[in-house]
Protein backbone atom coordinates (compact mmCIF):
# COMPACT_ATOMS: atom_id res chain seq x y z
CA UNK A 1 -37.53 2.76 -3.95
CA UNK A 2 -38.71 1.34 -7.26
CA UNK A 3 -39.00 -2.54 -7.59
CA UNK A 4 -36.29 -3.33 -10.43
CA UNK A 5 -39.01 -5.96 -11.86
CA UNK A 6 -42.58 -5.52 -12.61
CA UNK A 7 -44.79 -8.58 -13.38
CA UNK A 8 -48.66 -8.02 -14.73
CA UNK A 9 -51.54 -10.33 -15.05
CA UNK A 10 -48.82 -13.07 -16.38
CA UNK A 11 -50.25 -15.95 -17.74
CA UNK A 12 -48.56 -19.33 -19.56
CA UNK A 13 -50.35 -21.99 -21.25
CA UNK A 14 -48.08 -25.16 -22.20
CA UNK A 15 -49.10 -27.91 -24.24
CA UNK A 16 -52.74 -26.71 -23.82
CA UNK A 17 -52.27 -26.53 -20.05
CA UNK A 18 -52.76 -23.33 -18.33
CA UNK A 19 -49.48 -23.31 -15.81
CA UNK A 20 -50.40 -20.16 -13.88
CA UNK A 21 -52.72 -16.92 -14.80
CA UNK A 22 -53.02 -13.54 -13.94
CA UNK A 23 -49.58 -13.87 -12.35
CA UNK A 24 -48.38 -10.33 -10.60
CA UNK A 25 -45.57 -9.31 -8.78
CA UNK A 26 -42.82 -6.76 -8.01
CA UNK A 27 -39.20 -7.82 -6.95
CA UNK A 28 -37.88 -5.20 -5.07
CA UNK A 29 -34.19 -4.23 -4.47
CA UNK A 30 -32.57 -6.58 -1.44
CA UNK A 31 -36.01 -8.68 -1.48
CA UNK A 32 -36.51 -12.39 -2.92
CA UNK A 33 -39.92 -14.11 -4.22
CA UNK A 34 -39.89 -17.62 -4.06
CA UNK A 35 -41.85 -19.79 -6.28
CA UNK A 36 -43.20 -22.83 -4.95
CA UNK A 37 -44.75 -25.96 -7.16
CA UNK A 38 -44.71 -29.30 -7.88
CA UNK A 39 -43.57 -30.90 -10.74
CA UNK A 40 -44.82 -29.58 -13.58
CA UNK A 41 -45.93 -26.25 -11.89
CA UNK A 42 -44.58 -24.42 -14.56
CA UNK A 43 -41.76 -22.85 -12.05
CA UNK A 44 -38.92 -23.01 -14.61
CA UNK A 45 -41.43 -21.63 -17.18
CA UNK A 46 -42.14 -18.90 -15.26
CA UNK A 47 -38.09 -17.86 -14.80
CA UNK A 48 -37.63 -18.50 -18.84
CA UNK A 49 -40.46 -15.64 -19.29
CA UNK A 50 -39.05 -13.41 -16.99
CA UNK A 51 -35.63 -13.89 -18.61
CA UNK A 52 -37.55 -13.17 -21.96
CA UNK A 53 -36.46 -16.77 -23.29
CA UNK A 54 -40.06 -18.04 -24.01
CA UNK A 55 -42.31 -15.90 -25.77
CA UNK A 56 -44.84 -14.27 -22.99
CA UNK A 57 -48.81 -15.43 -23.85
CA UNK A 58 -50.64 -12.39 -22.02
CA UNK A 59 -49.86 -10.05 -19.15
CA UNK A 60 -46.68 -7.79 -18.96
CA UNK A 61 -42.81 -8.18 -17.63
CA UNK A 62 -41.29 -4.63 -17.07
CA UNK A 63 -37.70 -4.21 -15.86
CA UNK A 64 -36.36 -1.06 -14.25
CA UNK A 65 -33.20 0.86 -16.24
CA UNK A 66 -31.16 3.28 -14.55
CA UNK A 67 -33.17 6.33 -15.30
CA UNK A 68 -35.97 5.27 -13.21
CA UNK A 69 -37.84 4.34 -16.64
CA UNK A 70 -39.29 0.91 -17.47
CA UNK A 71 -39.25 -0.97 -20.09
CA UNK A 72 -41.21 -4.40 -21.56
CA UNK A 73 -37.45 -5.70 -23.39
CA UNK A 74 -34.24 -4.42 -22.76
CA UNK A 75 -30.41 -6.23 -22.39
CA UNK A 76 -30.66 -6.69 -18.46
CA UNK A 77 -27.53 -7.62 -16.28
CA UNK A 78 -28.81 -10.42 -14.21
CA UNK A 79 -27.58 -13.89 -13.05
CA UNK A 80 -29.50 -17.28 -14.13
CA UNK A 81 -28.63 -20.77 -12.77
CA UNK A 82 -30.91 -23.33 -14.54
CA UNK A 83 -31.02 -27.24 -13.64
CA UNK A 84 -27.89 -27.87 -15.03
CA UNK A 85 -25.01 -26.41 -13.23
CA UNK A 86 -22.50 -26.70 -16.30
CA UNK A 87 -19.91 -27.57 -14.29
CA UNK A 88 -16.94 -29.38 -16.89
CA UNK A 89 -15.77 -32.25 -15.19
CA UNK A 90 -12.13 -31.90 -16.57
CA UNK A 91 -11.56 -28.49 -15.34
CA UNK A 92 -10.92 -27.85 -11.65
CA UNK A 93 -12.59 -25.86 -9.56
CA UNK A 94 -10.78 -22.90 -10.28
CA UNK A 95 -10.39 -23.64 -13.83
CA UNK A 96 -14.64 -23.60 -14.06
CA UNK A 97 -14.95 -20.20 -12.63
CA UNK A 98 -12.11 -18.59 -14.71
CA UNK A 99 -14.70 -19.94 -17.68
CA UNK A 100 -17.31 -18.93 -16.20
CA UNK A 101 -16.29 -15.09 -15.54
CA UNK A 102 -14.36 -15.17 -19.25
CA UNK A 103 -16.53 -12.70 -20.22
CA UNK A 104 -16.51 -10.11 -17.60
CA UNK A 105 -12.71 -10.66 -15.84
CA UNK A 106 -12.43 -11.73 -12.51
CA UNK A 107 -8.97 -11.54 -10.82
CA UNK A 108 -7.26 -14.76 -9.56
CA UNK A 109 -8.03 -13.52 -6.31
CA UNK A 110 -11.53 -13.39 -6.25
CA UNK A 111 -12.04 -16.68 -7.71
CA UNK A 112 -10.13 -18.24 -4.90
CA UNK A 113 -11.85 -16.55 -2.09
CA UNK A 114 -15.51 -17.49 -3.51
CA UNK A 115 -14.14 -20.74 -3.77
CA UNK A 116 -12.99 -20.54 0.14
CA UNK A 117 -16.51 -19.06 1.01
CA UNK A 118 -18.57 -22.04 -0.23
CA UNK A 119 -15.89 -24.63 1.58
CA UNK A 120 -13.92 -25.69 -2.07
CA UNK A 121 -10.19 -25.38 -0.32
CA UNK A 122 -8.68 -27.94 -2.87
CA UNK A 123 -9.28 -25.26 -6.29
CA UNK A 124 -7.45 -27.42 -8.39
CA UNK A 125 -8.48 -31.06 -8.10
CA UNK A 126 -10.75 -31.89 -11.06
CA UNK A 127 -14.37 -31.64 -10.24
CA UNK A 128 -15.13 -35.32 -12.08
CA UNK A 129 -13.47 -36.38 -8.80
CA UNK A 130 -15.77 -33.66 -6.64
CA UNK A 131 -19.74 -35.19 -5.34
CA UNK A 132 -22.97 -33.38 -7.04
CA UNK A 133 -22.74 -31.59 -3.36
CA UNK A 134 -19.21 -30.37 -3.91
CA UNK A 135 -19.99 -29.57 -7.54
CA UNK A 136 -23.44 -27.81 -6.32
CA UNK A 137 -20.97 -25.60 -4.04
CA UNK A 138 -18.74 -24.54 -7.16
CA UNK A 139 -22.18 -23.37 -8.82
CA UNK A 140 -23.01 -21.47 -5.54
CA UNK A 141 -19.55 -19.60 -5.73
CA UNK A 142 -20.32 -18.14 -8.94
CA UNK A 143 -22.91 -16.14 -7.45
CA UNK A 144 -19.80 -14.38 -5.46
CA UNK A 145 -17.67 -13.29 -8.64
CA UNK A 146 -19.82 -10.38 -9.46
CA UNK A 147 -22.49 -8.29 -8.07
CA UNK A 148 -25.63 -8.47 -10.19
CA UNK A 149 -28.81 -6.87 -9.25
CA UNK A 150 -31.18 -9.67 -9.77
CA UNK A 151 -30.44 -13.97 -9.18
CA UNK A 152 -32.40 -16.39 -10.94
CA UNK A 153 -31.89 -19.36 -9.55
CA UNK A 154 -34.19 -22.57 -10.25
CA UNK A 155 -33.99 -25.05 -7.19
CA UNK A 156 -31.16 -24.25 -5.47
CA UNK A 157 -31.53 -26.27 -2.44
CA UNK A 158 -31.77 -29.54 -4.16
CA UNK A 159 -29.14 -32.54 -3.88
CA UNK A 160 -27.17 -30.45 -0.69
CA UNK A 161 -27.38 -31.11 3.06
CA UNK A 162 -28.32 -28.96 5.75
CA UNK A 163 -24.94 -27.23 5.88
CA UNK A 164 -24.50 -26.12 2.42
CA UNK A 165 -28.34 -25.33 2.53
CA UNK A 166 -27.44 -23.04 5.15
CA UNK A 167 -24.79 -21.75 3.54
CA UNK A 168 -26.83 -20.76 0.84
CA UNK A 169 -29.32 -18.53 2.99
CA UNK A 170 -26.15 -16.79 4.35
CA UNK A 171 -25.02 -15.69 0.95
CA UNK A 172 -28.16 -14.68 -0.13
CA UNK A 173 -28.65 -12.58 2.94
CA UNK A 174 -25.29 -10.97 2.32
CA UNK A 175 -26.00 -10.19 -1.34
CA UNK A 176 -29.08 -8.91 -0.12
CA UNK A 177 -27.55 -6.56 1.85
CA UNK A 178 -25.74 -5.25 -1.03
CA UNK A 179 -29.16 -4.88 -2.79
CA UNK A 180 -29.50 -7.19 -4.65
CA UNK A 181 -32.85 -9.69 -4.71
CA UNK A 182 -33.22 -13.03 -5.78
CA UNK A 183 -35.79 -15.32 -7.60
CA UNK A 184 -35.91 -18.80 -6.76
CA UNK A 185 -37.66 -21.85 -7.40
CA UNK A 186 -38.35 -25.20 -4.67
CA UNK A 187 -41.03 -27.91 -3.92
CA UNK A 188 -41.56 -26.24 -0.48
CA UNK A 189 -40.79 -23.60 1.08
CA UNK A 190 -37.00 -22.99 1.91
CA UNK A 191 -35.57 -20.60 5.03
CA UNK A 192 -35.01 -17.51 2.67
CA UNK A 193 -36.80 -14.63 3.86
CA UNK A 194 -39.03 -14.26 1.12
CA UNK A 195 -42.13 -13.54 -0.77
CA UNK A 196 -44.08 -16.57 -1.95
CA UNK A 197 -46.04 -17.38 -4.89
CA UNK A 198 -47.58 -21.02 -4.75
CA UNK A 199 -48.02 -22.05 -8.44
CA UNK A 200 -50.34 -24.92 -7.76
CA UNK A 201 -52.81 -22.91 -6.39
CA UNK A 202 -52.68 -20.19 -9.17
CA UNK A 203 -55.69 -21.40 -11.17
C-alpha cells in the first residue's frame, strides 16, 4: 500500500535558525507520526510546510492522488487543527459545528452524535459558558463529522485531563481503522501508537 505522504530531505531555516534538516518520512494509510519538540522546535513549522502554507527551503513534500501518482502541489482533502481551536463563544456547541461543516453539509444528526461521543450532552448551551476542556472536546468532535484521509493536528493533548486524553487515543484508533493516519505535534511523547520524529535532536 502506498504511503499517501512522502517527505524528502526537508529542511527549514527560520529567522536564520536551522529548525530541522534533511527531514524524511512517509505517512502511511491508518498510521500516525508524531512530532516531538520543545518550544521553538519548529513543530508547527513543520505541519505549515506539509500543508504547503510556508514556502518549503529544500527537500521535497509529495502527496499521493487517487491514481496511484504523486505529486509536489495539488488541492488535498485533509483536516488541520492549529493552536487556536476557533471555537465562537456565542454559538453553542451545536451551532459551532454546523459552521464548521458549512462547507461540506453535515446532517443534524451527525453533529449531535459527535457531540455525544466526545461527552458535550448539553449541544446548545453557549460555549463562553463551556471550560477550555469542554471547548477542547467540541474541537475534538469535529474530527468525527467527516472522514478525511490525513489529521493534522498541532498539540492535541494540551489543557485536557487524563479522560479526555484518553478519549482522544480512542478516536484516533477508530479513525485509524477506517484508514485514515494522523500527524500530530506534543512536548513528549503521548499514548498514540505512532512513529516519532524528535525535532530537537534533528541537527
Amino acid at each position: 500500500m502506498l504511503p499517501k505522504l512522502k517527505v524528502s530531505n526537508l529542511s527549514c531555516i527560520r529567522a536564520d535558525n536551522q529548525l530541522f534538516k534533511n527531514l524524511s518520512f512517509e505517512v502511511n494509510p491508518g498510521q500516525n507520526i508524531e512530532i516531538i519538540g520543545s518550544n521553538g522546535s519548529g513543530k508547527t513549522t513543520l505541519l505549515r510546510i506539509l500543508l504547503g502554507l510556508i514556502d518549503i527551503g529544500d527537500g521535497e513534500v509529495e502527496w499521493l492522488d487517487g491514481e496511484g501518482n504523486y505529486h509536489k502541489f495539488r488541492n488535498i482533502e485533509c483536516f488541520y487543527q492549529g493552536h487556536s481551536l476557533g471555537i465562537k463563544n456565542l454559538l453553542s456547541a451545536q451551532e459551532n459545528l454546523r459552521l464548521s461543516s458549512y462547507s461540506f453539509g453535515v446532517s443534524e444528526e451527525k453533529i449531535s452524535s459527535s457531540l455525544n461521543r466526545v461527552g458535550i450532552r448539553n449541544h446548545s448551551s453557549l460555549t463562553s459558558e463551556l471550560s477550555v476542556g469542554q471547548k477542547k472536546r467540541i474541537s475534538i468532535a469535529r474530527w468525527l463529522l467527516k472522514d478525511f484521509g490525513i489529521y493534522f493536528i498541532d498539540e492535541p493533548f494540551s489543557a485536557l485531563d487524563d479522560q479526555a486524553s484518553n478519549l482522544i487515543v480512542e478516536i484516533i484508533e477508530e479513525l485509524n481503522a477506517k484508514g485514515a493516519s494522523f500527524v500530530i505535534t506534543g512536548h513528549r511523547p503521548s499514548e498514540v501508537t505512532s512513529n516519532q520524529i524528535t525535532l530537537d535532536h534533528e541537527i
